[in-house]
Structures are given as structure tokens and as C-alpha cells.
Protein backbone atom coordinates (compact mmCIF):
# COMPACT_ATOMS: atom_id res chain seq x y z
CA UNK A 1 -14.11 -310.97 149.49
CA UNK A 2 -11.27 -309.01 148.15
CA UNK A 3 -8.83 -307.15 150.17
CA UNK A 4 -9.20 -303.48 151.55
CA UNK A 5 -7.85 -301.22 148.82
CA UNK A 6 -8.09 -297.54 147.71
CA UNK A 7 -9.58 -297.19 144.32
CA UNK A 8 -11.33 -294.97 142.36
CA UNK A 9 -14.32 -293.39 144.09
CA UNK A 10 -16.38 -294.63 141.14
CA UNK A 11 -15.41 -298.08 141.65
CA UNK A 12 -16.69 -301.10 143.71
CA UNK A 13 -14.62 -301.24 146.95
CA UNK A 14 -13.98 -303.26 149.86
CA UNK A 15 -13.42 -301.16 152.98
CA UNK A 16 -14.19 -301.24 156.96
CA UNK A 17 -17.68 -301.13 158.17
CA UNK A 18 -18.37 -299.11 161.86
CA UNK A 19 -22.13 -299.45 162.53
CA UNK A 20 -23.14 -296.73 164.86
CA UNK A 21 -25.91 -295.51 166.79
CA UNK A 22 -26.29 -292.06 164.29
CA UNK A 23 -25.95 -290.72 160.83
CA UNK A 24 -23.33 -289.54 159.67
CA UNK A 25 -23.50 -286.70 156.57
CA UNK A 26 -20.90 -285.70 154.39
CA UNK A 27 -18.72 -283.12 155.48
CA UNK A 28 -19.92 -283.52 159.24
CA UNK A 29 -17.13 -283.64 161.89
CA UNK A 30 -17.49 -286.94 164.35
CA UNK A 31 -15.45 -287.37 167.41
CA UNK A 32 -15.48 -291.19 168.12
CA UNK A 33 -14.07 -292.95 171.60
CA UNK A 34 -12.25 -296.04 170.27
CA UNK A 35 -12.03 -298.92 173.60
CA UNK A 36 -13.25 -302.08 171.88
CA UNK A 37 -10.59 -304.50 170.89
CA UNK A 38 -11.72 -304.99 167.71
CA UNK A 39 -12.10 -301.26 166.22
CA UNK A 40 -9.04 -300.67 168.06
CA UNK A 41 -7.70 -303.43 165.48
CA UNK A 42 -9.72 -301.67 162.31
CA UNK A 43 -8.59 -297.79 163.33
CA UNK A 44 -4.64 -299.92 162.96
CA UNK A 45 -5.41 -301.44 160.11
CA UNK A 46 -7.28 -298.12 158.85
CA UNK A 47 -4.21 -296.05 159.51
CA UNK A 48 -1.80 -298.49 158.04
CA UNK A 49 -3.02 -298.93 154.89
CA UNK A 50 -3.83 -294.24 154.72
CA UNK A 51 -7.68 -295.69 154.07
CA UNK A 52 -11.28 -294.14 154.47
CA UNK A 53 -14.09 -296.21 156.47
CA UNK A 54 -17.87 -296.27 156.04
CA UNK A 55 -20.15 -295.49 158.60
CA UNK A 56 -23.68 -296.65 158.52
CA UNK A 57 -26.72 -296.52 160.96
CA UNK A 58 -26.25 -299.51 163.36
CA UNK A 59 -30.03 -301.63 163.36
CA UNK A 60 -29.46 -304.90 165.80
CA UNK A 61 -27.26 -307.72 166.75
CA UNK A 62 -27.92 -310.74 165.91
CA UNK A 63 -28.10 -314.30 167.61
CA UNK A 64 -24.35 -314.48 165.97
CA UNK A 65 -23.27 -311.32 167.52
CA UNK A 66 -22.84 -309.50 163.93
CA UNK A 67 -24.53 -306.10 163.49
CA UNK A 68 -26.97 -305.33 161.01
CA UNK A 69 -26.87 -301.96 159.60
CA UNK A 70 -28.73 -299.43 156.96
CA UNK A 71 -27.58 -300.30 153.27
CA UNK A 72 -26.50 -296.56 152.84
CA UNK A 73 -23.96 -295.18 155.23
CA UNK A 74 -21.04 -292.01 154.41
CA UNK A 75 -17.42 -293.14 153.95
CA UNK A 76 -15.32 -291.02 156.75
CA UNK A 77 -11.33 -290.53 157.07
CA UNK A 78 -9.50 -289.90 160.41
CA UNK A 79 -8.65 -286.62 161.09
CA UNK A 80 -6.66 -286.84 164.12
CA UNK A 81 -5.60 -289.35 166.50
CA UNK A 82 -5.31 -289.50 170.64
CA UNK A 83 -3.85 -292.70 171.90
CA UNK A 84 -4.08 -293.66 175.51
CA UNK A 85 -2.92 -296.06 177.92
CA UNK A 86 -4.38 -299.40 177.74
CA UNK A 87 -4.57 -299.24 173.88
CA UNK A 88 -7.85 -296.72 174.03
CA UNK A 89 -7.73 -294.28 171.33
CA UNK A 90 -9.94 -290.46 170.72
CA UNK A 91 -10.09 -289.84 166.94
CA UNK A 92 -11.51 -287.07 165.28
CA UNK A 93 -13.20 -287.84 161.72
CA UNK A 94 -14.95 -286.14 159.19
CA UNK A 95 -17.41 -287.35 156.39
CA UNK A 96 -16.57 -287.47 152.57
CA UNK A 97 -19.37 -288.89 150.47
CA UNK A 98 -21.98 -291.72 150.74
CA UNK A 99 -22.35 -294.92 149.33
CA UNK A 100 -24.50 -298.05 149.46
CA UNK A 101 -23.40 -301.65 150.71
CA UNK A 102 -23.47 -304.14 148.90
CA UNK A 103 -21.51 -307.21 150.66
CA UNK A 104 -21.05 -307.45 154.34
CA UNK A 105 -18.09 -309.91 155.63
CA UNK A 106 -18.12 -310.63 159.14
CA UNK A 107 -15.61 -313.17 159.30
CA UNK A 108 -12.40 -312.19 157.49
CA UNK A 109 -11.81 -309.52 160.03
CA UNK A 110 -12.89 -309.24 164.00
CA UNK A 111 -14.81 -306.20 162.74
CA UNK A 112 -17.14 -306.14 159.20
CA UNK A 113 -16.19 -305.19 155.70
CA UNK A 114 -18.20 -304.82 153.23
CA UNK A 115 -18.04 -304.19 149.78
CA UNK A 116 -19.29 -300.42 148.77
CA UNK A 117 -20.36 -298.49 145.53
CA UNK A 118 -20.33 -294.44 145.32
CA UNK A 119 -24.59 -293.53 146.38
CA UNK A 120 -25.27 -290.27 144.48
CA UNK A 121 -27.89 -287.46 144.21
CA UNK A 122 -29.65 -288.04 140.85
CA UNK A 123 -28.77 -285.17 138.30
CA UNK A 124 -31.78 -282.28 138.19
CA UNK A 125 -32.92 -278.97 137.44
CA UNK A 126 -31.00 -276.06 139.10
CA UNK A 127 -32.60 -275.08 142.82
CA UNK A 128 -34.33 -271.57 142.70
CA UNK A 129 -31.86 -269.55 144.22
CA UNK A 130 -34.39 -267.58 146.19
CA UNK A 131 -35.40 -271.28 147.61
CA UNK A 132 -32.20 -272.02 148.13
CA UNK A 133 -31.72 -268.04 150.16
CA UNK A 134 -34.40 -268.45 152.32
CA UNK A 135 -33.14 -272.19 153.29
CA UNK A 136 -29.47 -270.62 154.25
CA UNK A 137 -31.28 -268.27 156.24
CA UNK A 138 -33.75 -270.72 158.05
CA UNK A 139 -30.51 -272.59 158.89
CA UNK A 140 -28.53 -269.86 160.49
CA UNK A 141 -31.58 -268.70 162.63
CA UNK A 142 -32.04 -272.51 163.49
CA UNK A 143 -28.56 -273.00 164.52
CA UNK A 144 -27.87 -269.37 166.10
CA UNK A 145 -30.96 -269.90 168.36
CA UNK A 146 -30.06 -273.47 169.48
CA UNK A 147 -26.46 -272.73 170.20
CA UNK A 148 -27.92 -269.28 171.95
CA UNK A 149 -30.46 -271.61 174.12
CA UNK A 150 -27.50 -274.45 174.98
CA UNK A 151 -24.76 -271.33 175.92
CA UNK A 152 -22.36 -272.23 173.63
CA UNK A 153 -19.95 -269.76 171.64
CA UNK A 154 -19.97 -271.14 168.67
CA UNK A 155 -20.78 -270.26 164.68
CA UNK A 156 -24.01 -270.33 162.85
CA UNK A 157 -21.98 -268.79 159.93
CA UNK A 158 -22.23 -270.68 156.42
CA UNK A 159 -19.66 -270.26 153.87
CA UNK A 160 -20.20 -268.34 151.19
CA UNK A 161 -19.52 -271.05 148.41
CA UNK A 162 -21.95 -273.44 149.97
CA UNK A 163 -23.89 -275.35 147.55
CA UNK A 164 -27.69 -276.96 147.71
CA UNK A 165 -26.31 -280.90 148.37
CA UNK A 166 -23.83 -279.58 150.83
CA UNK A 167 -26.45 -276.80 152.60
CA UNK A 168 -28.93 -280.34 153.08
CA UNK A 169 -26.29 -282.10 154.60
CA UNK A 170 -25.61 -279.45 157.03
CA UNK A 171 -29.52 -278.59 157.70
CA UNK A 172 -29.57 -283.03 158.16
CA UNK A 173 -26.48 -283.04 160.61
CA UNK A 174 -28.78 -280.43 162.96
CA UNK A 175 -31.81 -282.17 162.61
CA UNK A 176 -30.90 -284.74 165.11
CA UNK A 177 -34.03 -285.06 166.97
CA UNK A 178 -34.93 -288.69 165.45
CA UNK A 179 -32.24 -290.85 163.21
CA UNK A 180 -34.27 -292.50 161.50
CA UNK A 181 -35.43 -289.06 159.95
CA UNK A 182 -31.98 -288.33 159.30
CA UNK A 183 -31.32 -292.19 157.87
CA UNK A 184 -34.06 -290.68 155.87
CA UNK A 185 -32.60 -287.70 154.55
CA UNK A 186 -29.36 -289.03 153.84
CA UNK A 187 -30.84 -291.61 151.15
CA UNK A 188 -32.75 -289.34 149.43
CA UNK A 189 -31.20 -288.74 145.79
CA UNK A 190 -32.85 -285.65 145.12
CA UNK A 191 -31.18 -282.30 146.92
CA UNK A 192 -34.30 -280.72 146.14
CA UNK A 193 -36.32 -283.16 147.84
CA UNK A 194 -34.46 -283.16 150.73
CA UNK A 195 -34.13 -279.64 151.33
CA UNK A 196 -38.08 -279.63 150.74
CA UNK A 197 -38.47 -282.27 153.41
CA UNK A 198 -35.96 -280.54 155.83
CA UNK A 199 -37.51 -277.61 155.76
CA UNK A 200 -40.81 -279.32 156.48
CA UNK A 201 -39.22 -279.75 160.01
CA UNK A 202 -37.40 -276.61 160.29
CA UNK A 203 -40.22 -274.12 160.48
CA UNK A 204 -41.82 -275.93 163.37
CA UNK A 205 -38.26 -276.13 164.89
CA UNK A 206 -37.58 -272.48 165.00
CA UNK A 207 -40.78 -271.58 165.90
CA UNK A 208 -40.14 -273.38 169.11
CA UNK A 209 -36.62 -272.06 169.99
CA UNK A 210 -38.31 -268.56 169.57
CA UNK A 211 -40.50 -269.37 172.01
CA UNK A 212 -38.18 -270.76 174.09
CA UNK A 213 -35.77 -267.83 173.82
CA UNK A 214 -38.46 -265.63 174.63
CA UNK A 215 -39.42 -267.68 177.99
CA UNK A 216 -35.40 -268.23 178.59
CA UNK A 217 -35.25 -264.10 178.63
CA UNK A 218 -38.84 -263.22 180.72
CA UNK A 219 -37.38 -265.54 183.61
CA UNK A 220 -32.96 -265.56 183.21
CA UNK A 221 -32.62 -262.76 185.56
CA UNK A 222 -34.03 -264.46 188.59
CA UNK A 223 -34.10 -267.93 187.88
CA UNK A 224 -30.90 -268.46 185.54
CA UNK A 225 -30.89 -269.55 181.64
CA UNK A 226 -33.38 -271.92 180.81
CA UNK A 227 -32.21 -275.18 178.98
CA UNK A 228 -34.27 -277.80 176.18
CA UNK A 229 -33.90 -280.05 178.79
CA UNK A 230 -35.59 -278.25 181.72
């Protein structure tokens, strides 16, 4: 296999492999706690050489001890780095685009590598922008309601240059319920077909955290906030 290098994004490459129990879309923010020895090694290696890793959804192990992951996966880049005593490490890392594996080596390395290729929507007719308004809007009440349910001060705000592919990824990062419906989402090639089959899961979605922000305010002022997990 040929050595990790940093070539064009249309080209074949061979880069580090981190199989992980979630999916991980393009332009998503993942905080990661690095303690194995061996990604320890890879996060080195990663920063060494300035490169980009690919995550993918993590399947088994098998009798060998080598993990067998989904074929499509996002490449990610490190943000920021925490290092700790005993060699531990927090990093912060966001997603850049997908791709699909195409090699796996599990021995060159303590951790995989595999060889990648860029994974792509397919080109297609523009999304009906009213389509595409009501989606933003399903999104922010989605989000607003959740964070309003879980207490937590943060944004449901999208930016204003947002486009369709980049608006799925978004709605797929919050759809975290089942990963194998987001493993789903995330190798779709059609934006329009995935913001279809999002919203398919949205509308139930918010219809629930209505209700349950309607139950959370008949019973808050005697019995406290309500929570998903109550």
C-alpha cells in the first residue's frame, strides 16, 4: 500500500482509518477522547505529516482483532488539540467531505489505512426553493425544541448561505436516534433524496417534542423540567 500523502481531493489516497461507533457528516464538529496506544500513535503521525483522516461507521471485530467498517465514511481534520498526562489526548475535529474505501491495511500501521476515493452527490435538477424553505424551517423548529427540552443555550440558527447538500447534512447530524439511518443518509448520492427521506422522519419528530414541550410546561412549575429521558 502506498504511503500516507496529501493529494488532490479527486485523487485515490491512502490515509488513516478511525472506525467509530457513529456517523460522521460533513461539516459536523466531533470531540473525540484519544487513550488507546495506537490512535494515540495515528493522531502523531496525523499531526506530523498536517493530514486529514477518514472516519467510518465501526461494524465488528474480528477473530484477528481488526475492525470492519461501512465502505463510506467522511474524511475529518483536527481542529484543536488537549494533551494530558500519561500520553491521553482531547481533540476537537470537524468533517470535510466523504469518500468510499477502497483498500483497508491493517498491518503496515498499529491502526488501519486504507486507500480512499472522493464519494459524491450525483449532479441533478435544482431543489424547489420553497422545498428547500420549508426544510430550513422544519430544522430550526426541530433543533430549537430539542435544545429547549434538554436546557441548553444554544443556536438553532442556520446561515444564510446554506445550501441543499449542506442543509441534509445538518438535518442527518440531528437525526441521531438510529446510525444505521444516518449510515443511510450519508450514502445517499442524491441531496434531494435525502432531504425527502429526512424529512420523512422529521415531521413525526417534531410532532413529538411539541407534545413534549407542552407536557414539560403543564407540570415544570411543581415538578421541575421534564427531560426525553424521564
Amino acid at each position: 500500500m502506498p504511503s500516507p500523502s496529501n493529494t488532490s481531493k479527486d485523487e485515490k489516497q491512502c490515509l488513516p482509518i478511525f472506525p467509530l461507533p457513529l456517523v460522521l457528516f460533513p461539516g459536523m464538529r466531533l470531540p473525540l477522547h484519544i487513550f488507546e496506544p495506537r490512535y494515540q500513535t495515528m493522531l502523531h503521525h496525523i499531526m506530523a505529516d498536517k493530514q486529514q483522516f477518514g472516519v467510518t461507521l465501526y461494524l465488528q471485530t474480528t477473530q484477528k482483532n481488526v475492525a470492519i467498517t461501512t465502505a463510506i465514511g467522511t474524511l475529518a481534520k483536527v481542529t484543536r488539540v488537549n494533551e494530558h498526562d500519561g500520553g491521553w489526548m482531547d481533540i476537537m475535529t470537524q468533517g470535510l467531505q466523504r469518500f468510499k474505501l477502497l483498500e483497508v491495511d491493517n498491518e503496515t500501521q498499529p491502526y488501519l489505512q486504507g486507500i480512499i476515493e472522493p464519494y459524491a452527490d450525483r449532479l441533478e435538477a435544482p431543489i424547489d426553493p420553497l422545498f428547500f424553505k420549508n426544510l430550513k424551517e422544519k430544522y430550526q423548529t426541530m433543533a430549537r425544541l430539542s435544545h429547549q427540552l434538554l436546557n441548553r443555550n444554544a443556536s438553532a440558527h442556520l446561515p444564510e448561505t446554506i445550501n441543499p447538500e449542506e442543509l441534509s447534512y445538518r438535518i442527518g447530524e440531528h437525526l441521531n436516534q438510529n446510525i444505521t439511518v444516518q449510515q443511510g443518509f450519508l450514502e445517499l448520492q442524491s441531496t434531494l433524496k435525502r432531504l425527502q427521506r429526512e424529512e420523512e422522519f422529521m415531521d413525526p419528530i417534531i410532532s413529538r417534542l411539541v407534545a413534549m414541550t407542552q407536557i414539560n410546561a403543564a407540570f415544570s412549575d411543581d415538578n421541575g423540567p421534564l427531560t426525553d429521558s424521564e
